[in-house]
C-alpha atoms as a PDB file:
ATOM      1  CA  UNK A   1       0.000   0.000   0.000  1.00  0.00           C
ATOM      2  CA  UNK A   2       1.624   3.312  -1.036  1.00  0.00           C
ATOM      3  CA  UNK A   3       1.998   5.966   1.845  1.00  0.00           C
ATOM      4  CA  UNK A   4      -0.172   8.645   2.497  1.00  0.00           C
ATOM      5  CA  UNK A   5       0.429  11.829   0.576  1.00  0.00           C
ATOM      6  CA  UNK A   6       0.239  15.648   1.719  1.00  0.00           C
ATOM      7  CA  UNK A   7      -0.455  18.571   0.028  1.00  0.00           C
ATOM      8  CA  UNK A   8       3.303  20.197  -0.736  1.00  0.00           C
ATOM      9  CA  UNK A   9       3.585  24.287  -1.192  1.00  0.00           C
ATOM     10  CA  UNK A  10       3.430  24.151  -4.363  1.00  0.00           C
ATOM     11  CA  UNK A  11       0.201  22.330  -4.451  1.00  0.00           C
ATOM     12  CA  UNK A  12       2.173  18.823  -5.298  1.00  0.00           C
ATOM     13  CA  UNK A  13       2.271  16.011  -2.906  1.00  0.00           C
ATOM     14  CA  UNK A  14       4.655  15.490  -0.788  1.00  0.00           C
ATOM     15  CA  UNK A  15       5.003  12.093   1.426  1.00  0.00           C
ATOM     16  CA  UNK A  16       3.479  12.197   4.971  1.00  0.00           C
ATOM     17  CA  UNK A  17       6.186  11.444   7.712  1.00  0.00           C
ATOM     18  CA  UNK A  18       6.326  12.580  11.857  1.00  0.00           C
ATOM     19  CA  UNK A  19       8.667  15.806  10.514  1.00  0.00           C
ATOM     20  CA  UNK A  20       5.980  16.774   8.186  1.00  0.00           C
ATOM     21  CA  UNK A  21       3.195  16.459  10.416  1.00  0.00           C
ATOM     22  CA  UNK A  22       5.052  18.592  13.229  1.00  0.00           C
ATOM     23  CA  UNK A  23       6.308  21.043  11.305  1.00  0.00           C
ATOM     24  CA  UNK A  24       2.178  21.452   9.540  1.00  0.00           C
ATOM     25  CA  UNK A  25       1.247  21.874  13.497  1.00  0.00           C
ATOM     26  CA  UNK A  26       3.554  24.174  14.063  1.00  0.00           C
ATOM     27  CA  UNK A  27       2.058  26.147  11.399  1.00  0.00           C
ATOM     28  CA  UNK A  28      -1.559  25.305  12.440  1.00  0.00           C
ATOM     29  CA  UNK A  29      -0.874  26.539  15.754  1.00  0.00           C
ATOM     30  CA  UNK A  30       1.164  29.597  15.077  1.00  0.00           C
ATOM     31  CA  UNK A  31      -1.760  30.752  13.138  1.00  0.00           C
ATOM     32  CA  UNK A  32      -4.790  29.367  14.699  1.00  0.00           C
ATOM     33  CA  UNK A  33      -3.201  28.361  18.095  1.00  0.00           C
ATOM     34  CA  UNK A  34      -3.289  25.125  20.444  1.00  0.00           C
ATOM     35  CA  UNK A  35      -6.835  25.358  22.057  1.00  0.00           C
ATOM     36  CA  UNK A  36      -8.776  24.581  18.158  1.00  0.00           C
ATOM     37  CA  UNK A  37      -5.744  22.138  16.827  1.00  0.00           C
ATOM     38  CA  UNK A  38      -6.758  18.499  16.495  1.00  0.00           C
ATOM     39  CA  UNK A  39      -6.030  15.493  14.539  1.00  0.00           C
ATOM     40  CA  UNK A  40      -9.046  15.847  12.128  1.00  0.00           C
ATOM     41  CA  UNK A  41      -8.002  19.715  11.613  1.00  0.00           C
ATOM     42  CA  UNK A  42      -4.717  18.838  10.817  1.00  0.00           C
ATOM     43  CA  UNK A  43      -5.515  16.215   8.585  1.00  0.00           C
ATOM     44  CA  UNK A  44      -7.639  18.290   6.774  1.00  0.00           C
ATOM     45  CA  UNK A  45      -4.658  20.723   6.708  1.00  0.00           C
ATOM     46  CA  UNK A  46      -2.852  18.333   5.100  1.00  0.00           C
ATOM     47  CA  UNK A  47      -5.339  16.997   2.594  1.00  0.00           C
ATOM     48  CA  UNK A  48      -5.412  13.663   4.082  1.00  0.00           C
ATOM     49  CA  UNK A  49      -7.830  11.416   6.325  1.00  0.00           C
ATOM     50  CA  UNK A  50      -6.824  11.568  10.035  1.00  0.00           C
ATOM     51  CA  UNK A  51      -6.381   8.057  10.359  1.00  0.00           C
ATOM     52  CA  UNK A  52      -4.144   8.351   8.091  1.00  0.00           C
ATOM     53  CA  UNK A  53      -1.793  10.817  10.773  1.00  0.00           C
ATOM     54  CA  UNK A  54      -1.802   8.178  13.596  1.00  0.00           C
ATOM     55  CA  UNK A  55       0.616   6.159  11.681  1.00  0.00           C
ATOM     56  CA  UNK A  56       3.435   8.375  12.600  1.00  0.00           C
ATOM     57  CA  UNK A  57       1.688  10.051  16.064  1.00  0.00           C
ATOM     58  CA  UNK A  58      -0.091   8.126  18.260  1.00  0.00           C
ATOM     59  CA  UNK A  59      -2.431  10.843  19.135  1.00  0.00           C
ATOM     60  CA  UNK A  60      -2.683  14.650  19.941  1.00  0.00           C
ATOM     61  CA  UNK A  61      -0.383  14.635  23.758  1.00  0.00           C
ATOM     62  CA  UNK A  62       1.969  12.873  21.377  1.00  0.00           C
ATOM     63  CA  UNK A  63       1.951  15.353  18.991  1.00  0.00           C
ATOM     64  CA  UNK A  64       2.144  18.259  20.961  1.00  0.00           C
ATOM     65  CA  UNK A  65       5.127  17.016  22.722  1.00  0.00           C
ATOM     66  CA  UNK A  66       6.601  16.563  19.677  1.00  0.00           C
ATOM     67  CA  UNK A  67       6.078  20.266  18.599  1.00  0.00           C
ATOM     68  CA  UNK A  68       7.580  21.285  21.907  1.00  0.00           C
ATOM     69  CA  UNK A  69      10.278  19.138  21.152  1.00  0.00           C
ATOM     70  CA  UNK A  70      10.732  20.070  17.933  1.00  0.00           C
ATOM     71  CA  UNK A  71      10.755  24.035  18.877  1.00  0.00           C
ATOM     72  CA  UNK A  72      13.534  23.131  21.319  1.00  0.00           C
ATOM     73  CA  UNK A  73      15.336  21.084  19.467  1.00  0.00           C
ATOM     74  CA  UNK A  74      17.664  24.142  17.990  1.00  0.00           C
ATOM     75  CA  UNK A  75      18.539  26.433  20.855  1.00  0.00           C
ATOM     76  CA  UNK A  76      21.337  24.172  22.080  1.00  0.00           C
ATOM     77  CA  UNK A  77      23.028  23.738  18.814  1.00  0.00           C
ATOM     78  CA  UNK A  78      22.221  27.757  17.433  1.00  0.00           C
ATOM     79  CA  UNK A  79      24.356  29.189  20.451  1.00  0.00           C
ATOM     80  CA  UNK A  80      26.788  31.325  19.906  1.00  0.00           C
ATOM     81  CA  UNK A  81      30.440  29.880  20.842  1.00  0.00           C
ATOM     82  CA  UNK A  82      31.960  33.046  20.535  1.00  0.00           C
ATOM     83  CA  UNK A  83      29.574  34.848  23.075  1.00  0.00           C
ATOM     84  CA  UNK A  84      29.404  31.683  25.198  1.00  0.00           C
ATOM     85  CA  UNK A  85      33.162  31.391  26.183  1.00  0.00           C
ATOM     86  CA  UNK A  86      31.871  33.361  29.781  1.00  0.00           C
ATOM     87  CA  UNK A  87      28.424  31.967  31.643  1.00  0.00           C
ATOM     88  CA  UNK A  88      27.878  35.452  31.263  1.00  0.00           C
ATOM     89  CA  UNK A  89      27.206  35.464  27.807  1.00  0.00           C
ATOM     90  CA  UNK A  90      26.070  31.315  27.364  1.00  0.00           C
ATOM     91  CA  UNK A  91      22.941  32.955  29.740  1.00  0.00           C
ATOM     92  CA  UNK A  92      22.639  35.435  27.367  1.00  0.00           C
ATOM     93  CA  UNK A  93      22.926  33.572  24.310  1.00  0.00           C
ATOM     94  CA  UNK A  94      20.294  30.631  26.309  1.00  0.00           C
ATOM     95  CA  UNK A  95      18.407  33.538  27.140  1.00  0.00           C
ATOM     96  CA  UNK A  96      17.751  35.288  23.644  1.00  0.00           C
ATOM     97  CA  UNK A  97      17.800  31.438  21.955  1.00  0.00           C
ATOM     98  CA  UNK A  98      14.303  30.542  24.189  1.00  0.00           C
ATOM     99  CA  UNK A  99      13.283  34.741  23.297  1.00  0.00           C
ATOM    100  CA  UNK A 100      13.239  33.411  19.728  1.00  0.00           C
ATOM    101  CA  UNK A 101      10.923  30.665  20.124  1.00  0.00           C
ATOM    102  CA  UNK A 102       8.359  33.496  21.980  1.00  0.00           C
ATOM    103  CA  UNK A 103       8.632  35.988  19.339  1.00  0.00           C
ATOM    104  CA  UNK A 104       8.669  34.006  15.706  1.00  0.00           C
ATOM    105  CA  UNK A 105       6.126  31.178  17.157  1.00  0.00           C
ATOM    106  CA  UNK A 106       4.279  33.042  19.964  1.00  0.00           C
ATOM    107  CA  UNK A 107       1.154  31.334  19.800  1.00  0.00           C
ATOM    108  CA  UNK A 108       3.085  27.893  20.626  1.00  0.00           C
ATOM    109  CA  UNK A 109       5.279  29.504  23.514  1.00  0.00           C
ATOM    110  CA  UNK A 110       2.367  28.342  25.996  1.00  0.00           C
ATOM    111  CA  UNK A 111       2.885  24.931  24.882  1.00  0.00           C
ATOM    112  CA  UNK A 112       6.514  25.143  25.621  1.00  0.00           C
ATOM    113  CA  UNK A 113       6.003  27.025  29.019  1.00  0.00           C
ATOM    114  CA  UNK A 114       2.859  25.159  30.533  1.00  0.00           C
ATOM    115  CA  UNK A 115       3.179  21.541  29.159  1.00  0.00           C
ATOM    116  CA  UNK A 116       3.505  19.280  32.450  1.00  0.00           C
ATOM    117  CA  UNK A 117       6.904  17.990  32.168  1.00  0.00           C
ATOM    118  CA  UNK A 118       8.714  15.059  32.054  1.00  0.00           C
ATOM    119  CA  UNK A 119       9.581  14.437  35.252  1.00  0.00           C
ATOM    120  CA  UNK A 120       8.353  16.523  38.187  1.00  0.00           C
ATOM    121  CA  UNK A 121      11.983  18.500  38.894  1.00  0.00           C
ATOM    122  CA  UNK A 122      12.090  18.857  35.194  1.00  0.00           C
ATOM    123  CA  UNK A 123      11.353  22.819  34.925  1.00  0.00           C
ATOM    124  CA  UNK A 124       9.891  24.772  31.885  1.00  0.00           C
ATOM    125  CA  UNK A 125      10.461  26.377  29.541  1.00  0.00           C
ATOM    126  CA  UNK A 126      13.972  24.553  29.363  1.00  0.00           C
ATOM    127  CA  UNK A 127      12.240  21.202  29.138  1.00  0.00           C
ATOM    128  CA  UNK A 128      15.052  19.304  27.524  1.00  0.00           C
ATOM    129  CA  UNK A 129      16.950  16.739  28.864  1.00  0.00           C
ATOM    130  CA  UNK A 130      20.128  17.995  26.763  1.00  0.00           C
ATOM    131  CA  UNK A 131      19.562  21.438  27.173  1.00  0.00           C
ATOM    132  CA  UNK A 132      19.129  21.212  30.384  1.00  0.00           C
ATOM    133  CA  UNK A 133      22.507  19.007  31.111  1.00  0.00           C
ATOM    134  CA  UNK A 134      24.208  21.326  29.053  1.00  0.00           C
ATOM    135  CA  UNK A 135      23.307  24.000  31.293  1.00  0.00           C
ATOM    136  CA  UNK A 136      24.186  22.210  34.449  1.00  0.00           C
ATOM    137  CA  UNK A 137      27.830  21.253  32.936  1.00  0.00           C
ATOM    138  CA  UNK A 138      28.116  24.728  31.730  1.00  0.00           C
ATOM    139  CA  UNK A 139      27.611  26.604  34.591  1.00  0.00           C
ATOM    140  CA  UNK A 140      29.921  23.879  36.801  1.00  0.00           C
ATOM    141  CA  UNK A 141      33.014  24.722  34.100  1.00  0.00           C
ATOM    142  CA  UNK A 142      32.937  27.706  35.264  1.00  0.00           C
ATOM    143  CA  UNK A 143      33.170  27.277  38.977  1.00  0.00           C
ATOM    144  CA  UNK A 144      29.440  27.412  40.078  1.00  0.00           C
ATOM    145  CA  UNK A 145      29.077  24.994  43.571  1.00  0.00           C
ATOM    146  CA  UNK A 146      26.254  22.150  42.861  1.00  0.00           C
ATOM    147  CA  UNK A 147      24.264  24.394  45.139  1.00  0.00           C
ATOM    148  CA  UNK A 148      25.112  27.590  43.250  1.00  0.00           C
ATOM    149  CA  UNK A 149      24.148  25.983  39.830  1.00  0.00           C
ATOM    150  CA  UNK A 150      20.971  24.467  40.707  1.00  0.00           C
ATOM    151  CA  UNK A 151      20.093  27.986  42.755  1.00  0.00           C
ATOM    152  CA  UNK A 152      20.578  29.314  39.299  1.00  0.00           C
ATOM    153  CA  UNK A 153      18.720  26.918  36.816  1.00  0.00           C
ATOM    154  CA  UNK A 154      16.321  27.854  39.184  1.00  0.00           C
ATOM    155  CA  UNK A 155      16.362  31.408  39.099  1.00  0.00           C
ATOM    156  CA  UNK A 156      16.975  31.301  35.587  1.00  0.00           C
ATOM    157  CA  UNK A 157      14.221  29.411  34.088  1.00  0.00           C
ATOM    158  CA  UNK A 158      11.939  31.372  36.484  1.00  0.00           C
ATOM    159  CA  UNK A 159      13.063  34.377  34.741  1.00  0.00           C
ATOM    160  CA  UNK A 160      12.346  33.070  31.591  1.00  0.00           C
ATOM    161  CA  UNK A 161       8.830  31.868  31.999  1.00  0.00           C
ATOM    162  CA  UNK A 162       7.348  34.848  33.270  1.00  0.00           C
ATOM    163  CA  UNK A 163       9.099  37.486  31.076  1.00  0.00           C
ATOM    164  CA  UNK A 164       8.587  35.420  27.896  1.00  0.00           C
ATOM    165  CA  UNK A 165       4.687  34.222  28.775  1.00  0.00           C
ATOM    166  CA  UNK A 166       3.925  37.715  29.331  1.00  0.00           C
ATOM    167  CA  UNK A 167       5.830  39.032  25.880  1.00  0.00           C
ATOM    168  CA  UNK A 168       3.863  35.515  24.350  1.00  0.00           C
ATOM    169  CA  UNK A 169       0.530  36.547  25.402  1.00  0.00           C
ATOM    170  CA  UNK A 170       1.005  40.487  24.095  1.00  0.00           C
ATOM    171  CA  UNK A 171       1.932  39.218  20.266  1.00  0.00           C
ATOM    172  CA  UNK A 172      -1.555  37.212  20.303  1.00  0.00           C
ATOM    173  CA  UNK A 173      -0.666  34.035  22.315  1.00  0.00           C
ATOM    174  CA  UNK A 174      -3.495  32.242  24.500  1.00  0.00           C
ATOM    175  CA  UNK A 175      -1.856  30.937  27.908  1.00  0.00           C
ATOM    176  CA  UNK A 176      -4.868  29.241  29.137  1.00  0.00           C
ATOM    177  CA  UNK A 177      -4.231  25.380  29.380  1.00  0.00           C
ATOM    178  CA  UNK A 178      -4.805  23.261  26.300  1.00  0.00           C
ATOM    179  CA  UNK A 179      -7.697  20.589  27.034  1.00  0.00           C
ATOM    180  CA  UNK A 180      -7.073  17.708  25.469  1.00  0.00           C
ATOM    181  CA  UNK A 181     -10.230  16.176  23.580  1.00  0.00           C
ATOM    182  CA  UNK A 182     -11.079  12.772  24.904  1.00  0.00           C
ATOM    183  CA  UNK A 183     -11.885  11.316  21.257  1.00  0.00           C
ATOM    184  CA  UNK A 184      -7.795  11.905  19.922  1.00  0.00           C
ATOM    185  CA  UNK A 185      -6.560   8.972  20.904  1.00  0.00           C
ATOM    186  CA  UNK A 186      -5.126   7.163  23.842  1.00  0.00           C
ATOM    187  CA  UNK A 187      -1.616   8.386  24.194  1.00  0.00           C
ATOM    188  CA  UNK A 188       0.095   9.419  26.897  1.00  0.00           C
ATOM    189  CA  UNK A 189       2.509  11.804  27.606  1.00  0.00           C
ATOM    190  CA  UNK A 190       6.284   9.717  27.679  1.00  0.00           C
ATOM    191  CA  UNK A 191       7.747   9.295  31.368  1.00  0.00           C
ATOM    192  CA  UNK A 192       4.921  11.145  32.994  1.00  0.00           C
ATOM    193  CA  UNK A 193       6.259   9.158  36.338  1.00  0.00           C
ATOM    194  CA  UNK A 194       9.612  10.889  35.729  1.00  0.00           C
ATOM    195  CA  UNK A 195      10.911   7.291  35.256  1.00  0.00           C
ATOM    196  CA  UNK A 196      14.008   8.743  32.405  1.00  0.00           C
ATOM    197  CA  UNK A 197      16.883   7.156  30.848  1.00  0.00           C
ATOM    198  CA  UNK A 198      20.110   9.550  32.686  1.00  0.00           C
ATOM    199  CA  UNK A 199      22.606   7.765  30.473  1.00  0.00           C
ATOM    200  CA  UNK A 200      24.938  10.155  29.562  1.00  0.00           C
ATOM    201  CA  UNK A 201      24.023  13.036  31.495  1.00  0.00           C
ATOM    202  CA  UNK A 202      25.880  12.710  34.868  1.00  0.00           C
ATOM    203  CA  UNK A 203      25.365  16.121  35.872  1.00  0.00           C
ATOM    204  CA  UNK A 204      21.363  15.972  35.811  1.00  0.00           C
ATOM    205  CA  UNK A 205      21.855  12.386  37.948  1.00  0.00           C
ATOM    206  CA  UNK A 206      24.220  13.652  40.175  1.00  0.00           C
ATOM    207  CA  UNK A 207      21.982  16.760  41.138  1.00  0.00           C
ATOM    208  CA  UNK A 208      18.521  15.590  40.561  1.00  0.00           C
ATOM    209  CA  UNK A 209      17.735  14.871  44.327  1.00  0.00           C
ATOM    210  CA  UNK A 210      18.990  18.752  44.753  1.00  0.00           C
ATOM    211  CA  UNK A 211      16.482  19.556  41.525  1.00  0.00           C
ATOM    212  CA  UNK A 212      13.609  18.004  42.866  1.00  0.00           C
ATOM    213  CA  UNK A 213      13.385  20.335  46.033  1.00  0.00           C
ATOM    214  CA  UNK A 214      10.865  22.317  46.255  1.00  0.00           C
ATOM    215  CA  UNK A 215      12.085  26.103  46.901  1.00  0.00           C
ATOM    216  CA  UNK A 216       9.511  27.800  45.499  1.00  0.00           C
ATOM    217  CA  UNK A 217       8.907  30.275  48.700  1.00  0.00           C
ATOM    218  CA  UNK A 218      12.447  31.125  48.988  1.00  0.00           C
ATOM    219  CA  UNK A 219      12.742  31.687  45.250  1.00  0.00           C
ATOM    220  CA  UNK A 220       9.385  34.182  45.682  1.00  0.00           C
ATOM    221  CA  UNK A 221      11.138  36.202  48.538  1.00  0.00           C
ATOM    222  CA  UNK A 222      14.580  36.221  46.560  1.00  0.00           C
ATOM    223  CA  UNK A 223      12.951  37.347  43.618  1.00  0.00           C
ATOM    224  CA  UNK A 224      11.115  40.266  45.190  1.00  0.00           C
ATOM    225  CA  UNK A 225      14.286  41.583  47.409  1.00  0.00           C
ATOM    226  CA  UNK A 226      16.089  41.863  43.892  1.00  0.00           C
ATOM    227  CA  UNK A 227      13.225  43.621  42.462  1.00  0.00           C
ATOM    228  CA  UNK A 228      12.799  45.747  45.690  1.00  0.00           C
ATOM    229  CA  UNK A 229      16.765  46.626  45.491  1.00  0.00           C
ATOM    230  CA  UNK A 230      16.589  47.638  42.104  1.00  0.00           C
ATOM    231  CA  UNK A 231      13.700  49.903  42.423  1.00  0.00           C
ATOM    232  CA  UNK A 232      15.195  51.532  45.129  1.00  0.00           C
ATOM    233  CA  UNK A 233      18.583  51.779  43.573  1.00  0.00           C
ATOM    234  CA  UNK A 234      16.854  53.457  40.520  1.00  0.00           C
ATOM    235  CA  UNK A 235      15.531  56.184  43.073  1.00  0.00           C
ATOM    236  CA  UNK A 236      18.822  56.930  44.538  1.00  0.00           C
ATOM    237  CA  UNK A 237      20.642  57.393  40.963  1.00  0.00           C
END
């Protein structure tokens, strides 16, 4: 049986795969947005039946995962070496990488900001195991204390989330949760007990009893005495 064919740009068909299917819900959602996609409007999208989608997804969580995935999947490899020979400037680079994501696909940001993670001391919006080992291994390099560089993947990824939903949600983006229909399917989201392969990443096994704490009060109060000094240091300049 030949495989299922999608409409190409040019109005030819072009071969139905996982990659195509993300990449057409990226583009759904960046100009309709999560809450309406499903698996019969993307199908329809694509000029093809929606059975003909769960070949290659097993069902919408699967899919959206997979466009998270997929948005994340360059920010790691699109750093800037140059900038990112101090932490200084590999935040920075990190920083403006995840901005990109917010501004060129701001109705999908929520997705990548809200989605319940992988495993429970997994923190958005830097969701990916690699990304997030690079980080740790980064920030050790250059002489951050286990403590110190888990306080700041903390403080960091806080930072993140709230400036970028907030510049998300004034280019157009809803940030209300995305209910998934109960008629898409039976999948469920990978490792959801936060049961993951560590192979490889040493520095995410070695701290993950120090990542799964919850801090959140102290990080509130920390936050707010930064925010309070720099107010008042604006007044006194």
């Amino acid at each position: 049986m030949a495989a299922p064919q999608a409409a190409g740009a040019a109005g030819g068909p072009r071969k139905l795969d996982r990659r195509v299917i993300i990449e057409a819900a990226i583009r759904f959602i960046d100009r309709d947005g999560a809450q309406v996609l499903t698996m019969r409007a993307l199908a329809h999208d694509l000029g093809v039946g929606p059975m003909a989608l769960y070949r290659y997804v097993s069902g919408r969580e699967d899919l959206l995962e997979a466009v998270v995935a997929e948005l994340l999947e360059g920010v790691r490899n699109n750093l800037d070496d140059e900038i990112s020979k101090t932490w200084q400037g590999y935040l920075q680079a990190l920083a403006h990488a995840v901005r990109r994501i917010a501004v060129d696909h701001a109705p999908a940001f929520p997705l990548v900001a809200t989605r319940h993670p992988a495993a429970p001391w997994l923190r958005p919006p830097l969701r990916s195991l690699d990304l997030v080992e690079d980080f740790l291994q980064t920030l050790a390099r250059h002489g951050f204390t286990d403590q110190q560089t888990v306080d700041a993947y903390r403080a960091f990824s806080s930072f993140l989330l709230g400036q970028l939903l907030l510049e998300s949600a004034t280019r157009g983006a809803k940030t209300s949760p995305v209910d998934a229909p109960f008629d898409e399917g039976d999948a469920q989201v990978p490792n959801r007990d936060g049961s993951l392969d560590l192979t490889g990443r040493p520095a995410i096994a070695r701290l993950r009893p120090m990542l799964s704490e919850d801090r959140s009060g102290d990080e509130f109060e920390v936050s707010l005495e930064i925010l309070l000094d720099r107010l008042e240091m604006s007044l006194t300049q």
